[in-house]
Protein backbone atom coordinates (compact mmCIF):
# COMPACT_ATOMS: atom_id res chain seq x y z
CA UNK A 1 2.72 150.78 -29.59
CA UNK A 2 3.98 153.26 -27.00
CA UNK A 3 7.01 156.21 -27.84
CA UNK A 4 10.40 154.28 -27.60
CA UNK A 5 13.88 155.11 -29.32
CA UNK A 6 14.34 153.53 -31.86
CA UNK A 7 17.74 153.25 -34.28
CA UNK A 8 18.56 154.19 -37.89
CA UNK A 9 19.82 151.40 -39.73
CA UNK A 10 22.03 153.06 -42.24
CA UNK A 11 22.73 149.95 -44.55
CA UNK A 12 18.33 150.62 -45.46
CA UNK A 13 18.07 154.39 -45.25
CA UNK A 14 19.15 157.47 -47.41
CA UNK A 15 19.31 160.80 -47.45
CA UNK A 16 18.95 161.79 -51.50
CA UNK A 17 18.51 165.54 -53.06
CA UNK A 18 18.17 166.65 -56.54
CA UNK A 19 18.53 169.75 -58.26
CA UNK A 20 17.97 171.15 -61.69
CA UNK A 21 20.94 171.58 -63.37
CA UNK A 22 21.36 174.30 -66.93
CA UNK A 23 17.75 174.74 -66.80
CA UNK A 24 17.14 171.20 -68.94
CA UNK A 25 18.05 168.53 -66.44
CA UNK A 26 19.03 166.83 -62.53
CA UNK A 27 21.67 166.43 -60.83
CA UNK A 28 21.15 164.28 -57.91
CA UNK A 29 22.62 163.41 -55.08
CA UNK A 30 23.18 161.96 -51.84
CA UNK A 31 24.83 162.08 -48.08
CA UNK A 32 26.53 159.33 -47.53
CA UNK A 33 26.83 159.92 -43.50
CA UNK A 34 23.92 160.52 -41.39
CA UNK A 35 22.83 160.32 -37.86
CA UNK A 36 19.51 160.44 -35.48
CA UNK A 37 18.13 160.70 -32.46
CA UNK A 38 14.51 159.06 -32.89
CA UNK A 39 11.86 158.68 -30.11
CA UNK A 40 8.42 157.52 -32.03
CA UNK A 41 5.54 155.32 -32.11
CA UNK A 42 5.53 154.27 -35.67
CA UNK A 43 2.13 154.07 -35.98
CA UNK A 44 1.29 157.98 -34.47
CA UNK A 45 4.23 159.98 -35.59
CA UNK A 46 2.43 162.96 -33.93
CA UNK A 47 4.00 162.43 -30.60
CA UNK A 48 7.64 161.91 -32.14
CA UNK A 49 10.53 163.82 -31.99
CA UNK A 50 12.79 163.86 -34.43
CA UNK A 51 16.13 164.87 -34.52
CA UNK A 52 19.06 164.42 -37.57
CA UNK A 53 22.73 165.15 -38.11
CA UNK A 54 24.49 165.10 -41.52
CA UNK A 55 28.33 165.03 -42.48
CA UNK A 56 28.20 167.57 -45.14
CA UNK A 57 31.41 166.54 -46.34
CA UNK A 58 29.89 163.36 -47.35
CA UNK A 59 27.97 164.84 -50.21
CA UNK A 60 28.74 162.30 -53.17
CA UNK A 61 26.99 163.31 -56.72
CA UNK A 62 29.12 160.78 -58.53
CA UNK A 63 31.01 163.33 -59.42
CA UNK A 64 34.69 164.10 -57.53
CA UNK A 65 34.94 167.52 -58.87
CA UNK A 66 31.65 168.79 -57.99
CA UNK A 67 31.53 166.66 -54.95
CA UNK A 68 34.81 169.07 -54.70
CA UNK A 69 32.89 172.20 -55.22
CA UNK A 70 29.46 171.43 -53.48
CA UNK A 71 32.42 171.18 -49.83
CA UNK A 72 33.89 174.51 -50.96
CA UNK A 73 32.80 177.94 -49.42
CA UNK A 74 30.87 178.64 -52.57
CA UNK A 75 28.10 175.99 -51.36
CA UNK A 76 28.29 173.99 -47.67
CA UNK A 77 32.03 175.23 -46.98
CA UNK A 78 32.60 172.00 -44.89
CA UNK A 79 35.50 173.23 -43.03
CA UNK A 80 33.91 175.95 -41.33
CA UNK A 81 29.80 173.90 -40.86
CA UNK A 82 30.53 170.50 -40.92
CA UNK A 83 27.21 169.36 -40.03
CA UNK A 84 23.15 170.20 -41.29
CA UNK A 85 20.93 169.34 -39.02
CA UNK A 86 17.27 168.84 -38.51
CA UNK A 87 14.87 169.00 -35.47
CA UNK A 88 11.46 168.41 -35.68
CA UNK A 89 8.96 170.96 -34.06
CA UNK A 90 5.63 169.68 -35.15
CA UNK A 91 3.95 166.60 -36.95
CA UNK A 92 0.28 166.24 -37.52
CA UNK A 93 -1.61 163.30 -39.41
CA UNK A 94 -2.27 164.20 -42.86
CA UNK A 95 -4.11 161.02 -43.91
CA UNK A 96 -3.74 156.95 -43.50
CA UNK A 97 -0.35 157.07 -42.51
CA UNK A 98 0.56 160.24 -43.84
CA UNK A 99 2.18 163.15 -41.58
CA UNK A 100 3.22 166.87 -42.21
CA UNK A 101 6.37 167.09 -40.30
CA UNK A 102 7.89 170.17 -39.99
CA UNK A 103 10.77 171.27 -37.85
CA UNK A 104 14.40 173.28 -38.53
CA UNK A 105 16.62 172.90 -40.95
CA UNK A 106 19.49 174.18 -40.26
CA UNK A 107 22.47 174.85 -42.97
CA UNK A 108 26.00 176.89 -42.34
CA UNK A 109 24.67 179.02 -39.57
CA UNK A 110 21.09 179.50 -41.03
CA UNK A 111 17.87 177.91 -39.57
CA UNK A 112 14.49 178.01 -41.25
CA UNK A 113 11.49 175.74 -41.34
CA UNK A 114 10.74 173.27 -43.45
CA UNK A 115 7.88 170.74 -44.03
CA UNK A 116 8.30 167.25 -45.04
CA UNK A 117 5.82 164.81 -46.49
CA UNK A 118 6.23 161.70 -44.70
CA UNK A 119 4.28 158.48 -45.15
CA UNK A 120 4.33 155.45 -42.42
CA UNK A 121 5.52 152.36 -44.89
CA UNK A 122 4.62 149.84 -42.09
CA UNK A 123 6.11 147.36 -39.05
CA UNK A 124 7.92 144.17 -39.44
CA UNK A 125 10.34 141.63 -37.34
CA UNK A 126 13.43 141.06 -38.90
CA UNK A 127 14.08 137.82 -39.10
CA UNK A 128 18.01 138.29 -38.25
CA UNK A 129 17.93 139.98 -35.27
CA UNK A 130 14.20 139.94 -33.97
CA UNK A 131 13.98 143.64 -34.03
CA UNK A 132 11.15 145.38 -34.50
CA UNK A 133 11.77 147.32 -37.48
CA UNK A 134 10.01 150.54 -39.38
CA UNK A 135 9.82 151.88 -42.36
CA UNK A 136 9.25 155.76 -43.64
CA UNK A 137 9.21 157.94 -46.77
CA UNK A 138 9.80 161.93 -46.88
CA UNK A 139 9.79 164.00 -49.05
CA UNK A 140 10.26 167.66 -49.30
CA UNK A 141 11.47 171.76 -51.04
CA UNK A 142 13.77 174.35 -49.90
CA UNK A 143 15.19 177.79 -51.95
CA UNK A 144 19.07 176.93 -51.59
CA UNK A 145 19.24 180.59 -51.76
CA UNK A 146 17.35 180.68 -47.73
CA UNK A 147 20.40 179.69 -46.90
CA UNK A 148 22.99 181.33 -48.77
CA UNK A 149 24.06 179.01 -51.33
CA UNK A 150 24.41 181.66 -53.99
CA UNK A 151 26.31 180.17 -56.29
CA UNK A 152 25.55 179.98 -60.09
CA UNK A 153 26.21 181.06 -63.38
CA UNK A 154 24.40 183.06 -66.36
CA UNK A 155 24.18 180.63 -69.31
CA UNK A 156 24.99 182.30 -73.07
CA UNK A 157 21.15 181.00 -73.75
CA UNK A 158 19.59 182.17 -70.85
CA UNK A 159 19.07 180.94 -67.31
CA UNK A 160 21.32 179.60 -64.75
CA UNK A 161 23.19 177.11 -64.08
CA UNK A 162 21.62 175.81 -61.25
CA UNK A 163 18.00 175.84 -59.88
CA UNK A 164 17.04 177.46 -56.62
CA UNK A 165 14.41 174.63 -55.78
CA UNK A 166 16.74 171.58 -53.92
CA UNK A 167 13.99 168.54 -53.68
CA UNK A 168 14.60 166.00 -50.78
CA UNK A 169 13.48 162.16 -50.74
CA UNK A 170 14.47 160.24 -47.42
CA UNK A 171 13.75 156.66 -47.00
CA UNK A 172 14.42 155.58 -43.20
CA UNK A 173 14.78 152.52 -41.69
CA UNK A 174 14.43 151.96 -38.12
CA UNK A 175 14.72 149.35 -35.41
CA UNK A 176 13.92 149.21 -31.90
């Protein structure tokens, strides 16, 4: 295959995150609204560019009063940085259809890099539309705190409230 655009179909893909929560167990979570500029050849990621855009404000936890909180200026303060955004810089092979794909992550005002793990799922037609379509896993770690999401709370036992470590898992689903 040759580098082409190719389309995020949102109806397959996700954008989920989880974090520990009292020092015991996870919240998790997702973004509900998501955009991205994609020009890749499936099957070599390492000549890619990627490039995403996510509503903040569509944070949903399944939970409408810290959905409530997580929008405030405590955490992603929606009104004033609407969008986090991420733009690859590098990707090299790490395996059989495994890349290291690290680029900028970018949250409020603050960039830094980050490194996902991505793995190639594979190629198929779809049978609706006669689309090529492709599949990919990431994963990936950030310290909230890199970006100045300082909120938490000392619990009476000890600990916080909420752990630094955010974990990401993105599935993607893309058609030509």
């Amino acid at each position: 295959m040759t580098v082409e655009k190719w389309n995020v179909d949102p109806a397959h893909s996700s954008i989920e995150f989880q974090v520990k929560h009292m020092m015991v167990s996870k919240v998790k979570g997702a973004f509900k609204n998501f955009s991205a500029d994609l020009t890749l050849d499936p099957e070599d990621l390492t000549t890619a560019n990627l490039s995403f855009t996510v509503d903040a404000a569509s944070i949903d936890t399944r939970q409408e009063q810290r959905d409530g909180h997580l929008k405030s200026p405590d955490f992603f303060d929606v009104e004033n940085h609407p969008s986090i955004t991420f733009q690859s810089t590098n990707i090299v092979a790490d395996g059989s259809n495994e890349y290291k794909v690290t680029g900028d992550l970018t949250i409020r005002t603050i960039t830094k890099p980050i490194t996902f793990n991505v793995e190639y799922e594979g190629t198929s037609k779809d049978p609706m539309s006669g689309n090529m379509v492709a599949g990919f896993e990431g994963t990936g770690k950030f310290n909230r705190k890199d970006f100045e999401l300082n909120y938490n709370a000392v619990l009476e036992t000890g600990g916080v409230l909420i752990g630094d470590e955010v974990k990401l898992n993105i599935q993607i689903e893309v058609s030509k």
